[in-house]
C-alpha atoms as a PDB file:
ATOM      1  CA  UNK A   1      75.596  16.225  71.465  1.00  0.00           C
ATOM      2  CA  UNK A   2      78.088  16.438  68.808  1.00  0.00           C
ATOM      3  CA  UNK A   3      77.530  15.993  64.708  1.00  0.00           C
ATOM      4  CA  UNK A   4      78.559  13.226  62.972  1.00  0.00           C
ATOM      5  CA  UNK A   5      80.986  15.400  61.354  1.00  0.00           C
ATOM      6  CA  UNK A   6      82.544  15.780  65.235  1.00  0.00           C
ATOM      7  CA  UNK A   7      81.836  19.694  65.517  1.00  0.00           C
ATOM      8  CA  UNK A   8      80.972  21.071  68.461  1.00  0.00           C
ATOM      9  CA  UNK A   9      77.520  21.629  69.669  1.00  0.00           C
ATOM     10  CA  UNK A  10      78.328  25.240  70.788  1.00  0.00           C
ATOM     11  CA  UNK A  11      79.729  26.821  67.703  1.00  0.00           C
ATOM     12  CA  UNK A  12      80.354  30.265  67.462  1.00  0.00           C
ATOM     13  CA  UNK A  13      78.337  32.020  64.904  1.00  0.00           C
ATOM     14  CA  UNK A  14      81.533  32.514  62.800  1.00  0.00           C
ATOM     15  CA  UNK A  15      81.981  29.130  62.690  1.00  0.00           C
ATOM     16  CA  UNK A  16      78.487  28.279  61.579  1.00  0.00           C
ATOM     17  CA  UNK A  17      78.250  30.983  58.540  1.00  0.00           C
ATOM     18  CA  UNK A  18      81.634  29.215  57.671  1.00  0.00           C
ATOM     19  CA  UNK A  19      79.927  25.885  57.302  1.00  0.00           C
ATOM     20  CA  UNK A  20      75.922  26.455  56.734  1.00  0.00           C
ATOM     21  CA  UNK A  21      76.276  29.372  54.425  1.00  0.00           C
ATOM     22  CA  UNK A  22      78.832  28.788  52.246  1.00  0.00           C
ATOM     23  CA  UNK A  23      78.765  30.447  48.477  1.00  0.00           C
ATOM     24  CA  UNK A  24      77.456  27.450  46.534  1.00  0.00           C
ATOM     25  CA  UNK A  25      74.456  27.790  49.031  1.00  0.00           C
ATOM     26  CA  UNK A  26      74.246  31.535  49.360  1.00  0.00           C
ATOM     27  CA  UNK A  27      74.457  31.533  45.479  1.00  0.00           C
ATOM     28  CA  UNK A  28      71.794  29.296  44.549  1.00  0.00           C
ATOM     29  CA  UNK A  29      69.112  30.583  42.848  1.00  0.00           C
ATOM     30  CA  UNK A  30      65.698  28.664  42.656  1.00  0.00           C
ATOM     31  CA  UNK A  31      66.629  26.835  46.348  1.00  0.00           C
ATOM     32  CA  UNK A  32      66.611  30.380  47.693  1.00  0.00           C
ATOM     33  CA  UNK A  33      63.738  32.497  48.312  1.00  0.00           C
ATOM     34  CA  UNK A  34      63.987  36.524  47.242  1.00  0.00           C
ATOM     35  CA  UNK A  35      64.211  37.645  50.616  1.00  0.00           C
ATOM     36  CA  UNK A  36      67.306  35.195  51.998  1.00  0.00           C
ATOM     37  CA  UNK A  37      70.030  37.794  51.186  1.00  0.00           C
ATOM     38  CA  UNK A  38      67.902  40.702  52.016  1.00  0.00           C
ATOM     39  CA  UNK A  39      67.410  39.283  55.502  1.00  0.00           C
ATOM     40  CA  UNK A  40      66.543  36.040  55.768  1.00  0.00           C
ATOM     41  CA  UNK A  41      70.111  34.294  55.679  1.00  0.00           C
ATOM     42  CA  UNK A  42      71.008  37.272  57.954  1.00  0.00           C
ATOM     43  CA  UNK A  43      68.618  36.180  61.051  1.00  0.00           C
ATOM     44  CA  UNK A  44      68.455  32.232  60.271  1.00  0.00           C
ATOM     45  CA  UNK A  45      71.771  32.327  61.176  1.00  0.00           C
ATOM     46  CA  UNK A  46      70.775  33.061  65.024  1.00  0.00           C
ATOM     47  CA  UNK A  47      68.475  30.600  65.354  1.00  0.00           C
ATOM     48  CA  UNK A  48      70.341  27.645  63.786  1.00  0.00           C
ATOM     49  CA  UNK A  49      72.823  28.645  66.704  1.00  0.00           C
ATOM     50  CA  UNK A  50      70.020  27.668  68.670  1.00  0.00           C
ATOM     51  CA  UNK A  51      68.494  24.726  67.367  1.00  0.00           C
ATOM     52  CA  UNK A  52      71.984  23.277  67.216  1.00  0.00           C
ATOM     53  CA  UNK A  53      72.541  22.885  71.270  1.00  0.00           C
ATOM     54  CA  UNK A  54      69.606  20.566  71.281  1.00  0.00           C
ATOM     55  CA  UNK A  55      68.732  17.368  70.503  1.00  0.00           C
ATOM     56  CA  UNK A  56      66.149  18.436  67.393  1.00  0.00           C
ATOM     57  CA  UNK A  57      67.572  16.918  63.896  1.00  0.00           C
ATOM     58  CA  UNK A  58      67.653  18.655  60.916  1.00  0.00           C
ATOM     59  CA  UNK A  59      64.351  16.622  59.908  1.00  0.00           C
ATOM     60  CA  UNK A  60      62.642  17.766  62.843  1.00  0.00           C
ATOM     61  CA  UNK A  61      63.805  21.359  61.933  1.00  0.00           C
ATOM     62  CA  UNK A  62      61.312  20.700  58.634  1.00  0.00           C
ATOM     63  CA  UNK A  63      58.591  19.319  60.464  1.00  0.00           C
ATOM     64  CA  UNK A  64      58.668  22.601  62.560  1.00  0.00           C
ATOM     65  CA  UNK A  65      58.494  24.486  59.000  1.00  0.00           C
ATOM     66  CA  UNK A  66      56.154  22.189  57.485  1.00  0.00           C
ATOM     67  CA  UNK A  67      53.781  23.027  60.753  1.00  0.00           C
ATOM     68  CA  UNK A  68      53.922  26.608  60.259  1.00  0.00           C
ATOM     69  CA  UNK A  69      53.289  26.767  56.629  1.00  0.00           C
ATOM     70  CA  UNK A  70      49.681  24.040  57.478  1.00  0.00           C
ATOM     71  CA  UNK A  71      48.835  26.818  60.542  1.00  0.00           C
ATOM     72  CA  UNK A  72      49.031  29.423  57.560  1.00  0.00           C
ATOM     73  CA  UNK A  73      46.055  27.811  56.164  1.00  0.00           C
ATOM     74  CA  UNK A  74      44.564  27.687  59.147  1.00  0.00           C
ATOM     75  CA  UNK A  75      45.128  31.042  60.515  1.00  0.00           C
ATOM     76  CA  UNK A  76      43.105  32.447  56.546  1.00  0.00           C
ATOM     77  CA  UNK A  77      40.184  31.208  58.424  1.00  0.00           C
ATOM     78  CA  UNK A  78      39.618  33.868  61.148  1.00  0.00           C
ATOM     79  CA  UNK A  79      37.472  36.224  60.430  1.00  0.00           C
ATOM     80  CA  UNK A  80      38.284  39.903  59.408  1.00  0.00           C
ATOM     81  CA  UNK A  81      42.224  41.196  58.654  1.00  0.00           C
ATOM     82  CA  UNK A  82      43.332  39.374  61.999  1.00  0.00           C
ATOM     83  CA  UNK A  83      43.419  35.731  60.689  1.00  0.00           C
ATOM     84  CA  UNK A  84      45.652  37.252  57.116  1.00  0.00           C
ATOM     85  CA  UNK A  85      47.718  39.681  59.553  1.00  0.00           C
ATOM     86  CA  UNK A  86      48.402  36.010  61.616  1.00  0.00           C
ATOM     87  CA  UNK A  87      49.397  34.063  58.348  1.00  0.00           C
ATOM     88  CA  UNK A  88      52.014  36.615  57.269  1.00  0.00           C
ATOM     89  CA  UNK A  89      53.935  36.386  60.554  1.00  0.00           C
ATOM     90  CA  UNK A  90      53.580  32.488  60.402  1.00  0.00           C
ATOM     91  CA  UNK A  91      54.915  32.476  56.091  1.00  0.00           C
ATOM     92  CA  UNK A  92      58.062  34.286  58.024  1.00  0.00           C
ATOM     93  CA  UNK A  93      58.105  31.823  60.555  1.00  0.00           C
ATOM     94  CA  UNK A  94      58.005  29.064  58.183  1.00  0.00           C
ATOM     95  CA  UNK A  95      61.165  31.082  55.832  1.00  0.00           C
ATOM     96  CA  UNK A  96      63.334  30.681  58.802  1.00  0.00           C
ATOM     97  CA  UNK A  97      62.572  26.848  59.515  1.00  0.00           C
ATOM     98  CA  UNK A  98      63.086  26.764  55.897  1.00  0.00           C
ATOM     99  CA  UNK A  99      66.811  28.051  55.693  1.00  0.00           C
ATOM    100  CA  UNK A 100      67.692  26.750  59.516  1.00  0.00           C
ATOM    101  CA  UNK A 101      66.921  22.735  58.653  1.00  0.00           C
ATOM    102  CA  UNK A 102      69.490  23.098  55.996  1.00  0.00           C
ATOM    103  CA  UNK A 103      71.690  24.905  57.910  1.00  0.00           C
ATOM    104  CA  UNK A 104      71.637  22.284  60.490  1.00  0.00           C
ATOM    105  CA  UNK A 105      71.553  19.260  58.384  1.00  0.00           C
ATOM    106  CA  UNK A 106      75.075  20.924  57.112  1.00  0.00           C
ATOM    107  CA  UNK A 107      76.683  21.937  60.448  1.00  0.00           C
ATOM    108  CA  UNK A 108      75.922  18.036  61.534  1.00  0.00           C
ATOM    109  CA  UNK A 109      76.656  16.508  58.476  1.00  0.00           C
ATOM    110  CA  UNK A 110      73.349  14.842  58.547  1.00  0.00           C
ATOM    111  CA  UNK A 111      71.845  16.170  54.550  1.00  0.00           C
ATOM    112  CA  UNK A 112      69.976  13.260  53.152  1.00  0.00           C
ATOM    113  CA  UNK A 113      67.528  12.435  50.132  1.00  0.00           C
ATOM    114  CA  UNK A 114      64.631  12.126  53.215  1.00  0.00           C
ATOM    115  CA  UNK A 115      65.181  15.522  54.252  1.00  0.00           C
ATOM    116  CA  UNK A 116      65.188  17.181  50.892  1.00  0.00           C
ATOM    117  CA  UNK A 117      61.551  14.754  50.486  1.00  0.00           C
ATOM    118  CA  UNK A 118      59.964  16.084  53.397  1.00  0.00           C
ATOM    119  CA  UNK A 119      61.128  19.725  52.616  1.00  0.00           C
ATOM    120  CA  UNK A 120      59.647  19.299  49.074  1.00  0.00           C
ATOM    121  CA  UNK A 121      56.063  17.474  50.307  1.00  0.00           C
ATOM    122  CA  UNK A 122      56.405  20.909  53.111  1.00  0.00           C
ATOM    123  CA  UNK A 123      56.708  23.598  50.487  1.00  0.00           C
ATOM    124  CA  UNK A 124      53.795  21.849  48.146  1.00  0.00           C
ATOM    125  CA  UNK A 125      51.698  21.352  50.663  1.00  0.00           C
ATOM    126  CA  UNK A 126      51.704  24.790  52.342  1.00  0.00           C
ATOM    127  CA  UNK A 127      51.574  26.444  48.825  1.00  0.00           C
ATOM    128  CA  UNK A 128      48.435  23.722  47.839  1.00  0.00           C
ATOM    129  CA  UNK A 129      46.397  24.652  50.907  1.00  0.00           C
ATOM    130  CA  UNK A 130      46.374  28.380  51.125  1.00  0.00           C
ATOM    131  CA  UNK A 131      44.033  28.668  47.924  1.00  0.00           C
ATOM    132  CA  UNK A 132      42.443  26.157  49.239  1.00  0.00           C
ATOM    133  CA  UNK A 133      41.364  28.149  52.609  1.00  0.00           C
ATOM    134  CA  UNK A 134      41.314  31.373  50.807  1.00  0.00           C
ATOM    135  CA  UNK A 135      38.230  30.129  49.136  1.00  0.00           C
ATOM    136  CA  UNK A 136      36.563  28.375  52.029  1.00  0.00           C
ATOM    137  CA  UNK A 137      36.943  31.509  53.999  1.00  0.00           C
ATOM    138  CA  UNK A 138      35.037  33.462  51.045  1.00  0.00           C
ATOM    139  CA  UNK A 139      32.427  30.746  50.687  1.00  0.00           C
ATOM    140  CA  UNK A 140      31.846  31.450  54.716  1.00  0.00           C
ATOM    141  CA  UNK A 141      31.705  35.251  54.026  1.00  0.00           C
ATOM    142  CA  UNK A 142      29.411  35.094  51.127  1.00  0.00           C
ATOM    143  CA  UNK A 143      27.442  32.637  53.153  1.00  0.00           C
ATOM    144  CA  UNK A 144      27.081  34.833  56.163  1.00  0.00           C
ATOM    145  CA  UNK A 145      26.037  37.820  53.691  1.00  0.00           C
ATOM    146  CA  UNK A 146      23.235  35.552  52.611  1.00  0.00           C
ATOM    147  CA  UNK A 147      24.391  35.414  49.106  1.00  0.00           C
ATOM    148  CA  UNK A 148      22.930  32.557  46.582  1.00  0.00           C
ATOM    149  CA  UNK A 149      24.901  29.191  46.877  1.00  0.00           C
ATOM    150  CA  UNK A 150      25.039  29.121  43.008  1.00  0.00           C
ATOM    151  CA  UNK A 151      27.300  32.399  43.714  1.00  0.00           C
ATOM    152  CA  UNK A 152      29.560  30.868  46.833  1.00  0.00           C
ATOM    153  CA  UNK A 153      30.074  27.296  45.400  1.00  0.00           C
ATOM    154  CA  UNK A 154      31.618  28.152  41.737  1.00  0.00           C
ATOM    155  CA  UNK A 155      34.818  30.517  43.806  1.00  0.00           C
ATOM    156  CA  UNK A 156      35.070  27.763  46.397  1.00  0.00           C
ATOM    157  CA  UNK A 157      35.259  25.302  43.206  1.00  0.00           C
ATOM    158  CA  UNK A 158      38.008  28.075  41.244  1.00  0.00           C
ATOM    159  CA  UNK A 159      39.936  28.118  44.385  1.00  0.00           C
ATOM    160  CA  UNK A 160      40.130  24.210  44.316  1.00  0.00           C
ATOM    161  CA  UNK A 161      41.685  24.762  40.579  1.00  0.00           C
ATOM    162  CA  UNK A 162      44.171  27.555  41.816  1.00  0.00           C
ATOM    163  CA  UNK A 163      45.019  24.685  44.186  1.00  0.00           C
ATOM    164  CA  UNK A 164      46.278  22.572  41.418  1.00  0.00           C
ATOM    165  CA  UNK A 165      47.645  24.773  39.054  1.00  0.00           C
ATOM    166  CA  UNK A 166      49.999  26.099  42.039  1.00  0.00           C
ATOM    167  CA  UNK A 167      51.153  23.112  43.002  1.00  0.00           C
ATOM    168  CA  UNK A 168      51.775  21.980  38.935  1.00  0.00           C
ATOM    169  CA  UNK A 169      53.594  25.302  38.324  1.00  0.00           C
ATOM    170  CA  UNK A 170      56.551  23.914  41.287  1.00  0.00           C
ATOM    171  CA  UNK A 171      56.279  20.783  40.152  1.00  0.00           C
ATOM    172  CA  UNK A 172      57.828  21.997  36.774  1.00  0.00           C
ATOM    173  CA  UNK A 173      60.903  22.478  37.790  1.00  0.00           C
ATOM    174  CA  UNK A 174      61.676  19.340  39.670  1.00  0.00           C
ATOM    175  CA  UNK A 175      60.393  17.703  36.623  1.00  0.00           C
ATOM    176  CA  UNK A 176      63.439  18.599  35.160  1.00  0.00           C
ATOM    177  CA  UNK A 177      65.380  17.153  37.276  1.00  0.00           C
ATOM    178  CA  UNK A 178      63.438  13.975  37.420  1.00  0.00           C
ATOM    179  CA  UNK A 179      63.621  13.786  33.606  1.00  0.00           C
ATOM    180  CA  UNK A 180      66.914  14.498  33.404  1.00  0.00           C
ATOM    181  CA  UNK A 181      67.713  11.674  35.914  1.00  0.00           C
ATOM    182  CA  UNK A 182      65.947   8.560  34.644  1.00  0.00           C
ATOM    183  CA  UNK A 183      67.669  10.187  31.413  1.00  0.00           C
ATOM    184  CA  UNK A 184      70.412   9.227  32.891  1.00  0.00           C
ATOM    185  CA  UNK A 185      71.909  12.966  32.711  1.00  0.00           C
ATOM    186  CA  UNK A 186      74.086  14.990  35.365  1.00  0.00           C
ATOM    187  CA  UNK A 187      72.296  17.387  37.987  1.00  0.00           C
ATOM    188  CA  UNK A 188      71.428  20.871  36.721  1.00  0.00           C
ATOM    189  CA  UNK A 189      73.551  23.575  38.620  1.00  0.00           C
ATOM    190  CA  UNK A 190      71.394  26.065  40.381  1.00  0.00           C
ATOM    191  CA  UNK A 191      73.267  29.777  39.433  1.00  0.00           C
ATOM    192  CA  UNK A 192      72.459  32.278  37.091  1.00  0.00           C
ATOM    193  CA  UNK A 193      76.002  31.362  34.492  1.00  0.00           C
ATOM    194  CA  UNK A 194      74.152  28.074  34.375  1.00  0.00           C
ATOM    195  CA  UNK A 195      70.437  29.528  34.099  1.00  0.00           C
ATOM    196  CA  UNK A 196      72.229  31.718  30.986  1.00  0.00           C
ATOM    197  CA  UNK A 197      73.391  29.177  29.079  1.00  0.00           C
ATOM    198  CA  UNK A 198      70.609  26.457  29.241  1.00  0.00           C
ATOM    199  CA  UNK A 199      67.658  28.881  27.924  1.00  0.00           C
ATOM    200  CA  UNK A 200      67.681  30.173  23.936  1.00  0.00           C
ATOM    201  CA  UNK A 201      67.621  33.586  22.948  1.00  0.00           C
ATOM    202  CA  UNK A 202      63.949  33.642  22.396  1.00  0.00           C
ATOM    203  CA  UNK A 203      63.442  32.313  26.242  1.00  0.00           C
ATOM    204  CA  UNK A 204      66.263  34.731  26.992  1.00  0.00           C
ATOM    205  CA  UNK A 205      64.103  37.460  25.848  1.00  0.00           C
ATOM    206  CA  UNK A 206      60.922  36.627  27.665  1.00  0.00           C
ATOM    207  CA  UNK A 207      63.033  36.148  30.681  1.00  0.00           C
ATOM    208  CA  UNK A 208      64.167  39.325  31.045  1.00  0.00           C
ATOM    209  CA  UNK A 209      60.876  40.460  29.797  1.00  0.00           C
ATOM    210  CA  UNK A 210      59.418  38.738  32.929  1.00  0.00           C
ATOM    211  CA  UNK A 211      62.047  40.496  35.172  1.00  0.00           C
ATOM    212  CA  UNK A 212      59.995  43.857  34.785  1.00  0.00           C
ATOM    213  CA  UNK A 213      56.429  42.168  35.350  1.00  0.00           C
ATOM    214  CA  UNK A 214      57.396  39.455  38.185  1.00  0.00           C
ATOM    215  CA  UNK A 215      53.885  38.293  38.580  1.00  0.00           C
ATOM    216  CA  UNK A 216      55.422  34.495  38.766  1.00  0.00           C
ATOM    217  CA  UNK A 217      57.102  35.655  42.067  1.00  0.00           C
ATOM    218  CA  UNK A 218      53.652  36.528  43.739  1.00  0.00           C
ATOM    219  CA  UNK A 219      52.901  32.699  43.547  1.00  0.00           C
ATOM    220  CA  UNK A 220      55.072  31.205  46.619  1.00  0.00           C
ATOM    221  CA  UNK A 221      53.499  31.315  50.322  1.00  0.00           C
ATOM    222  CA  UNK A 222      54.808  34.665  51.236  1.00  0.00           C
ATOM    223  CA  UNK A 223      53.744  36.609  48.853  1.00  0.00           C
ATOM    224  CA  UNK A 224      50.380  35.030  48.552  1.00  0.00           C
ATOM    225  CA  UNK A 225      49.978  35.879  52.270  1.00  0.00           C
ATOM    226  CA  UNK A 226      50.657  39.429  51.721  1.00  0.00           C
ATOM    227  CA  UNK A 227      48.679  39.819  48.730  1.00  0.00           C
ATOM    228  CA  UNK A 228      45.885  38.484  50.968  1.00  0.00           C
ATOM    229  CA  UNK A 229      46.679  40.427  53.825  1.00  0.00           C
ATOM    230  CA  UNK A 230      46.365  43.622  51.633  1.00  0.00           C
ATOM    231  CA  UNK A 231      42.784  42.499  50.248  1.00  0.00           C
ATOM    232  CA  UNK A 232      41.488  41.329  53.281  1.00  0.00           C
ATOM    233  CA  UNK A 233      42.395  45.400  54.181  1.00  0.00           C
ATOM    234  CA  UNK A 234      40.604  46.935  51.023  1.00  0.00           C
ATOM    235  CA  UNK A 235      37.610  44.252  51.919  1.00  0.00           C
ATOM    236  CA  UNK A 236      37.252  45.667  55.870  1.00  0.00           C
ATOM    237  CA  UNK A 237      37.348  49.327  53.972  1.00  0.00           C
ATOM    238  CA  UNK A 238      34.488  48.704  51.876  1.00  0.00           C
ATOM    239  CA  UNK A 239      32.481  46.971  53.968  1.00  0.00           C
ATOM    240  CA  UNK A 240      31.842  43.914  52.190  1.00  0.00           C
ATOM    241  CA  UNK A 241      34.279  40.934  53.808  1.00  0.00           C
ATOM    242  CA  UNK A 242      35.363  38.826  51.478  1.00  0.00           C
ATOM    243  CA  UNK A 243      34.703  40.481  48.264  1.00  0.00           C
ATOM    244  CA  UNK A 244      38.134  41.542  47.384  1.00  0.00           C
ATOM    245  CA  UNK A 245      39.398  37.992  48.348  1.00  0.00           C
ATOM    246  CA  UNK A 246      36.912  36.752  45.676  1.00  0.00           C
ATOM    247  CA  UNK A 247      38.140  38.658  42.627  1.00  0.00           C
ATOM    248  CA  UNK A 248      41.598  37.550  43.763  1.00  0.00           C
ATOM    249  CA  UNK A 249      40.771  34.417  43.038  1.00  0.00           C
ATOM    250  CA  UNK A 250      38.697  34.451  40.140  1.00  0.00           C
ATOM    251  CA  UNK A 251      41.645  36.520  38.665  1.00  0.00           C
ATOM    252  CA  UNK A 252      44.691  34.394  39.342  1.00  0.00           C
ATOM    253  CA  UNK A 253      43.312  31.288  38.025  1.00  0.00           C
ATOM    254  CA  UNK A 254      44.046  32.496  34.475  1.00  0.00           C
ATOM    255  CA  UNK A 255      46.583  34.235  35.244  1.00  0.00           C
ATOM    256  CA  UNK A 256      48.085  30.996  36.488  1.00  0.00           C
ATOM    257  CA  UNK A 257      47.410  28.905  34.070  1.00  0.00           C
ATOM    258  CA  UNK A 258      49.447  30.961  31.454  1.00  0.00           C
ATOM    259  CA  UNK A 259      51.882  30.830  33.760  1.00  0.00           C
ATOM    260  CA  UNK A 260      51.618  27.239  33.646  1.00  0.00           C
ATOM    261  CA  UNK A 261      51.953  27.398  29.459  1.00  0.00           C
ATOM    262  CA  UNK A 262      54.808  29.732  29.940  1.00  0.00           C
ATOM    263  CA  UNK A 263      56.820  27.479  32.376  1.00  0.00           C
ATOM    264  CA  UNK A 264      56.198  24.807  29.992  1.00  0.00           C
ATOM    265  CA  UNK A 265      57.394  26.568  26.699  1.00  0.00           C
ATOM    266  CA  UNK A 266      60.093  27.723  28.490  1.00  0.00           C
ATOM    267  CA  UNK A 267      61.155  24.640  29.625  1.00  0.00           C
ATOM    268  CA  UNK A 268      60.685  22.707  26.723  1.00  0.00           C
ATOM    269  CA  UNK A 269      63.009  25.986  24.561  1.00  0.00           C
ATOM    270  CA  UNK A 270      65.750  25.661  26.652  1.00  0.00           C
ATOM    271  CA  UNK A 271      68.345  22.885  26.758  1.00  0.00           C
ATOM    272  CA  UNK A 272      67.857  21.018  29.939  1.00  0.00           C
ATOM    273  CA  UNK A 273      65.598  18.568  28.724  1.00  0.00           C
ATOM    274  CA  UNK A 274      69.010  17.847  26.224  1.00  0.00           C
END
């Protein structure tokens, strides 16, 4: 099956870098995750090669991610360090998806406003439900330990909260970019010159400032999974399952919601919204 564009459905993997990866993309900083020239943009690569000799759109490509980042959810449920261990591999799974459906959509000439939709609702939804599980699977464990309900309900109710505020931190930023277009104003580019020049000194400072305490960074799917994956670990060592889960919780819900404050401040400093 050939693209739309007319290129062949057995490149070479010269010819896909070429196309999939070019600068603009490998450059961009918000759309890309830490990790993608570390590795991820490294490996993806190998798989697109894949996915392009069958019949699987680029749309399908996001389903596939926006599958692995639900089972994420559902993998927090099992019991013990197995069920965290399980997510971690699956928040990997879901960061190749994540770069491949792109990669695709640009080898067949096939990007559209639906796929960058469904890749959005994928990426809020994941990052919406893993708080969301975290705190069901700590209800169970405090539950099973016979602890009082008035103890188990208020974390499941925090972790509900953490739900929101996660999801309203990302929203931020394509808040921007919805303002600025029923504004009627041109698309912000996504590289650091640009990043420079639209924030004011003061943000300037506090940006940098934020570079040596990234705690902003540990609020996307894969970190979350490893910062779980590590608790879940100090839980099983002292013997009480769930427990370090808990304070994680209880913990990043303020911590969040300054984050919140300071995405907002930040935001409203700079000059995008001008």
């Amino acid at each position: 099956m050939a693209s739309k564009t007319g290129r062949s459905d057995r490149p070479t993997l010269e010819q896909l870098r070429e196309v999939c990866q070019p600068p603009e993309v490998r450059a961009r900083r918000n759309a890309e995750h830490w990790t993608a020239e570390l590795y991820l943009r490294h490996i993806s690569i190998y798989l697109t090669a894949v996915l392009v000799r069958t019949r699987i759109s680029a749309n399908g490509v996001t389903g596939l991610m926006i599958l692995a980042g639900w089972l994420m959810s559902v993998a927090l449920l099992i019991p013990g360090i197995w069920g965290p261990a399980l997510a971690v591999v699956l928040s990997q799974v879901q960061l190749y998806f994540d770069c491949s459906d792109g990669e695709v959509a640009r080898w067949r000439g096939t990007q559209s406003p639906r796929g960058i939709f469904i890749d959005m609702v994928g990426h809020h939804t994941t990052e919406a439900l893993i708080p969301i599980a975290l705190g069901y699977r700590v209800f169970r464990e405090l539950q099973f330990q016979g602890t009082d309900a008035s103890q188990a309900w208020p974390t499941l109710f925090v972790a509900a909260v953490l739900s929101v505020l996660l999801v309203l931190n990302r929203s931020q930023s394509l808040m921007v970019h919805a303002a600025r277009g029923m504004a009627g104003l041109g698309k912000l580019p996504d590289t650091a010159d640009a990043r420079a020049v639209a924030q004011t000194s003061m943000v300037g400072r506090l940006r940098s400032a934020a570079r040596f305490l990234p705690f902003h960074k540990m609020l996307h799917a894969v970190e979350l999974s490893l910062l779980i994956l590590a608790l879940s670990i100090v839980s099983t060592i002292v013997g009480t399952p769930g427990i370090a889960e808990k304070w994680m919780i209880w913990i990043l819900l303020p911590a969040v919601f300054l984050v919140n404050i300071g995405h907002f401040i930040s935001t409203m400093a700079s000059s995008r919204l001008r």
